[in-house]
C-alpha atoms as a PDB file:
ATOM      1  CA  UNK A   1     119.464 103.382 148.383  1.00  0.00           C
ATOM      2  CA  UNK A   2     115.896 104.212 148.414  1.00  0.00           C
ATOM      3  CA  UNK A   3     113.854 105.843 151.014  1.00  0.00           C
ATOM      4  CA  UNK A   4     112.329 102.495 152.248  1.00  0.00           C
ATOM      5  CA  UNK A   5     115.667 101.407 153.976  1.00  0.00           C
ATOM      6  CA  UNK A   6     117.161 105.055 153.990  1.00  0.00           C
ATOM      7  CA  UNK A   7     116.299 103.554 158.048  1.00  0.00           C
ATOM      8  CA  UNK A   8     118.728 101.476 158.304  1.00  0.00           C
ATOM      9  CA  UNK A   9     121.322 104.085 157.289  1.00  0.00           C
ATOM     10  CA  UNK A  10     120.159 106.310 160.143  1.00  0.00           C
ATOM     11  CA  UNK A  11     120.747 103.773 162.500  1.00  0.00           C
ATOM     12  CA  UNK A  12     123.940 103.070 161.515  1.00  0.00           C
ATOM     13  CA  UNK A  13     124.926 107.041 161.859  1.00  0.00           C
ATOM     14  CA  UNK A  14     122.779 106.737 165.034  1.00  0.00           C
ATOM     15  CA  UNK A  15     124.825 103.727 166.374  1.00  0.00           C
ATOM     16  CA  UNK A  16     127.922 105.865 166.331  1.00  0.00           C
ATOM     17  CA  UNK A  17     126.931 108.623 168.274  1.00  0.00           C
ATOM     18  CA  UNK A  18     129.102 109.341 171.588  1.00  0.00           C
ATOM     19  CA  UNK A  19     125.494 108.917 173.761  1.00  0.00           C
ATOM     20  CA  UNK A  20     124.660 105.715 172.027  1.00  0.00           C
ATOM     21  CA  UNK A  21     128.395 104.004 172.559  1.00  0.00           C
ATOM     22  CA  UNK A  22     127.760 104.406 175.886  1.00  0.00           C
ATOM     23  CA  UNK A  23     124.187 103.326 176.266  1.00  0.00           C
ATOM     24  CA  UNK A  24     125.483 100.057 174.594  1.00  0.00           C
ATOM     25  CA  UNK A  25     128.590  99.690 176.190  1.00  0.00           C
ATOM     26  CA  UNK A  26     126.699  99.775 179.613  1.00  0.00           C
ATOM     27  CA  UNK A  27     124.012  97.394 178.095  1.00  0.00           C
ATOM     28  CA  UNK A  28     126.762  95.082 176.875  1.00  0.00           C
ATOM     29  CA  UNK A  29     128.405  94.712 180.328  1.00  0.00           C
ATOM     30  CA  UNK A  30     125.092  94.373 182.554  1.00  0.00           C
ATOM     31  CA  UNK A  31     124.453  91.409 180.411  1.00  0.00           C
ATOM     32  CA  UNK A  32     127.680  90.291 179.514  1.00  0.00           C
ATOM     33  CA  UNK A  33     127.820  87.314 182.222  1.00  0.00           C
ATOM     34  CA  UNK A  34     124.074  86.248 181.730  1.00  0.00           C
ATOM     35  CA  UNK A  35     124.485  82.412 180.106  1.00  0.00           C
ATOM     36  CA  UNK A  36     123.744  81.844 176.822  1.00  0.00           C
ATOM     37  CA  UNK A  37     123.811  85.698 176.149  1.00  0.00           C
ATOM     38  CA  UNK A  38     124.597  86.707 172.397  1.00  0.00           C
ATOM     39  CA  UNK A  39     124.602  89.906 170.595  1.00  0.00           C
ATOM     40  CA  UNK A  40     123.344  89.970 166.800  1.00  0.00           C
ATOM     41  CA  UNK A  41     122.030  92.261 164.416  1.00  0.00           C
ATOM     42  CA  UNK A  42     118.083  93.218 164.450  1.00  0.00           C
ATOM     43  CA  UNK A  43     116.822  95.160 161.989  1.00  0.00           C
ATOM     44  CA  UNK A  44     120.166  96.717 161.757  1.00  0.00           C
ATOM     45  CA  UNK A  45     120.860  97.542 165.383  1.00  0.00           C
ATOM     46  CA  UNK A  46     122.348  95.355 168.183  1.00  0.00           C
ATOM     47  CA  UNK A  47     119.834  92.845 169.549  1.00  0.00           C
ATOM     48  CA  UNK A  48     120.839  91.034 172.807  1.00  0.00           C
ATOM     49  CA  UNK A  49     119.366  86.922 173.043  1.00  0.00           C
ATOM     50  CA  UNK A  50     119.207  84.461 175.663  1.00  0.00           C
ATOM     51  CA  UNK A  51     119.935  81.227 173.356  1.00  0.00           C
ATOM     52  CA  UNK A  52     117.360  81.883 169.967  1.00  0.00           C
ATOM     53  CA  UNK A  53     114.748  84.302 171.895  1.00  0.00           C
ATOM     54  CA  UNK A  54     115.238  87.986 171.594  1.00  0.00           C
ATOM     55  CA  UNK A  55     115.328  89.926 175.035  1.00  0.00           C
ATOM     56  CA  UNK A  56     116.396  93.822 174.582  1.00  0.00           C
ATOM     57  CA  UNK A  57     117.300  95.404 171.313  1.00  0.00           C
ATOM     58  CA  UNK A  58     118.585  99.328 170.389  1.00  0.00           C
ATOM     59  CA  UNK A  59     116.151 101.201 168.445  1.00  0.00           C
ATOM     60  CA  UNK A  60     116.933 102.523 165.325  1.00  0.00           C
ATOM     61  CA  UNK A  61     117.316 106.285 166.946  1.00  0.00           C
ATOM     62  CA  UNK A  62     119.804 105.029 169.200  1.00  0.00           C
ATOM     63  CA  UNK A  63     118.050 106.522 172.306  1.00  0.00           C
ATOM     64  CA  UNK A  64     115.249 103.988 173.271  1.00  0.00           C
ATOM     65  CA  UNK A  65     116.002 100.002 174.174  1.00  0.00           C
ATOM     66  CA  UNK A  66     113.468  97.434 173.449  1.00  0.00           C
ATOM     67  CA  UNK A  67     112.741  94.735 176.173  1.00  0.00           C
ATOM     68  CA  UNK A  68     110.434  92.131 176.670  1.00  0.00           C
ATOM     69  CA  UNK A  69     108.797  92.369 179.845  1.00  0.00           C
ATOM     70  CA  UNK A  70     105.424  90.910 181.492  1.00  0.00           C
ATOM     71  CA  UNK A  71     105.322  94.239 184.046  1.00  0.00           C
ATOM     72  CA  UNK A  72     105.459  96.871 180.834  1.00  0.00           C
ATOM     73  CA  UNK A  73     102.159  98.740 182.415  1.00  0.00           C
ATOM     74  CA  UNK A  74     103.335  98.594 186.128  1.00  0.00           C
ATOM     75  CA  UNK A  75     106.380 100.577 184.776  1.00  0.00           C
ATOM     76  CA  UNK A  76     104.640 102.557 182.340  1.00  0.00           C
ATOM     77  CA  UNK A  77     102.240 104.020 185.301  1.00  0.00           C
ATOM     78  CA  UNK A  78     105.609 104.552 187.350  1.00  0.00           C
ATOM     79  CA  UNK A  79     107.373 106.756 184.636  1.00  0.00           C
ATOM     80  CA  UNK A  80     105.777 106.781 181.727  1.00  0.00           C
ATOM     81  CA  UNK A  81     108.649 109.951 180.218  1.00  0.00           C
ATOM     82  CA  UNK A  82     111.599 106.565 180.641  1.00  0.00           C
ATOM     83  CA  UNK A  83     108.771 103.283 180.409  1.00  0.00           C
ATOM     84  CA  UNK A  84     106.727 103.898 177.432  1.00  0.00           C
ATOM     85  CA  UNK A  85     104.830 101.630 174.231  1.00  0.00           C
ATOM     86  CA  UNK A  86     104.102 103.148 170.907  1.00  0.00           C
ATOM     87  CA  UNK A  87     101.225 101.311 168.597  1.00  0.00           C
ATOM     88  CA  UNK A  88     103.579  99.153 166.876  1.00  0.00           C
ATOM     89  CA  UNK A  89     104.356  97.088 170.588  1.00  0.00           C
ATOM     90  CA  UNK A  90     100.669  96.896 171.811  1.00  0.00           C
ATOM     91  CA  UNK A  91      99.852  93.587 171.061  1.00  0.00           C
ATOM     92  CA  UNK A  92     103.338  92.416 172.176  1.00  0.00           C
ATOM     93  CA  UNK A  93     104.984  91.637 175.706  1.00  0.00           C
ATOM     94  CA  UNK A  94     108.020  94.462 174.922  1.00  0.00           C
ATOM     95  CA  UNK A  95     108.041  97.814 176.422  1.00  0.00           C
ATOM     96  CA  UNK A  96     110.455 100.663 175.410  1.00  0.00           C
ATOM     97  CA  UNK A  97     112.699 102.523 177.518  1.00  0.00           C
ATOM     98  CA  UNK A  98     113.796 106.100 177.205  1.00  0.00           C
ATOM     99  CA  UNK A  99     117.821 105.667 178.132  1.00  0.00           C
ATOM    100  CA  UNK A 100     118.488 109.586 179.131  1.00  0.00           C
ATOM    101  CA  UNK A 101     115.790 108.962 181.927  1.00  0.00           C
ATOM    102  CA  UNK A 102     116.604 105.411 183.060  1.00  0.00           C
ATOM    103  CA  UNK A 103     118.988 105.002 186.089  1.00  0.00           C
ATOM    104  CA  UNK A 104     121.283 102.178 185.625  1.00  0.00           C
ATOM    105  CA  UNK A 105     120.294 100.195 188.602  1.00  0.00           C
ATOM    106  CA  UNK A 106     116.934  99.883 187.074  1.00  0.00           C
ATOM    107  CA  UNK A 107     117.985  98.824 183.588  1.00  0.00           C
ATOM    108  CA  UNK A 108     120.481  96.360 184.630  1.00  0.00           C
ATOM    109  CA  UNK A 109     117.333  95.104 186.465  1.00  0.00           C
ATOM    110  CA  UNK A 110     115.104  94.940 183.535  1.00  0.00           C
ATOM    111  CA  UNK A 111     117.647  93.165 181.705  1.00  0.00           C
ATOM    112  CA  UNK A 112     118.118  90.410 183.849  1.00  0.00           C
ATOM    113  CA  UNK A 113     114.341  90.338 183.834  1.00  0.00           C
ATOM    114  CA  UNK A 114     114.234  90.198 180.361  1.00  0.00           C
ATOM    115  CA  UNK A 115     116.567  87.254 180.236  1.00  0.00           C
ATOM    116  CA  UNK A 116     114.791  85.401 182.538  1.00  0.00           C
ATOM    117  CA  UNK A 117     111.316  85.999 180.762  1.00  0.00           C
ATOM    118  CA  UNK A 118     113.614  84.445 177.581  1.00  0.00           C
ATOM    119  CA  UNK A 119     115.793  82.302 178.619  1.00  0.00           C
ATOM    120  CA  UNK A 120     115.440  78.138 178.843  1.00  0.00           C
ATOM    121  CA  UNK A 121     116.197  76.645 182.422  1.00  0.00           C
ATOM    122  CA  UNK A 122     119.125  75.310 181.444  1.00  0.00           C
ATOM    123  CA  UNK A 123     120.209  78.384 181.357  1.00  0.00           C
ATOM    124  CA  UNK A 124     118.485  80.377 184.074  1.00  0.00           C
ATOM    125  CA  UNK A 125     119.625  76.689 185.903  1.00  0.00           C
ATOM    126  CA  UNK A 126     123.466  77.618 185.374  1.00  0.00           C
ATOM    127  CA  UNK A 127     122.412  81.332 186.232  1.00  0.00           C
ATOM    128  CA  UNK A 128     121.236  80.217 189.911  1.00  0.00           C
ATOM    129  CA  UNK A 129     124.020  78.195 189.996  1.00  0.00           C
ATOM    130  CA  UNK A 130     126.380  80.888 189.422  1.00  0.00           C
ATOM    131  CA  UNK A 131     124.884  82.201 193.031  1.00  0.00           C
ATOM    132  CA  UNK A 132     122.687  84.408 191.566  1.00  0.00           C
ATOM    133  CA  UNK A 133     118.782  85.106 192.412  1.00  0.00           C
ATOM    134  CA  UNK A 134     115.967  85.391 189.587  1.00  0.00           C
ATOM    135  CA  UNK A 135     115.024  89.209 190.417  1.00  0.00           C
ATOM    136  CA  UNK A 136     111.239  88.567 190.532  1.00  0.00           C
END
């Protein structure tokens, strides 16, 4: 393997870490009965979608969660050690999240969130119909 994609080999060491398990494991069940939720690979870590669209996806240190968001700079300016953008995600509508500093009632927030911002109504239909509230 050459040190191009020596990455992606990282991330898989990364992904097995006791910390990360249970990052995802809590990620998986806050979005687990979200409609039209899937989990695939992107760029070799788990990517959560609402139907095609990407949402929230594990960064390649295993630590820090990727999610689309239209509030990234209201969050930023409230704790900007957890809510945070590196050069890469300025021009885009994602915002990363430190998960050591996060509490869990605020990510599961920011997921739903997240869905919403990606999912079709169809789906966020079936979501309200489910008895459940958009968050925003």
């Amino acid at each position: 393997m050459n040190n191009r994609h020596k990455w992606r080999q990282n991330a898989g060491i990364k992904l097995q870490e006791v910390d990360t398990v249970v990052y995802l494991e809590f990620i998986r069940n806050a979005v687990k009965d979200l409609p039209g939720v899937s989990e695939k690979p992107c760029y070799s870590t788990p990517g959560f979608y609402a139907g095609k669209k990407l949402f929230a996806r594990m960064k390649e240190d295993g630590e820090t969660l990727v999610v689309q968001t239209y509030e990234r700079e209201k969050w930023m300016e409230t704790d900007p050690a957890t809510f945070f953008v590196t050069d890469h995600y300025l021009n885009y509508d994602y915002m990363l999240i430190a998960l050591k500093h996060v509490s869990p009632e605020v990510l599961s927030k920011l997921l739903i969130i997240a869905w919403c911002n990606r999912a079709t109504n169809k789906l966020i239909q079936e979501y309200e119909d489910m008895g459940n509230t958009k968050p925003f």
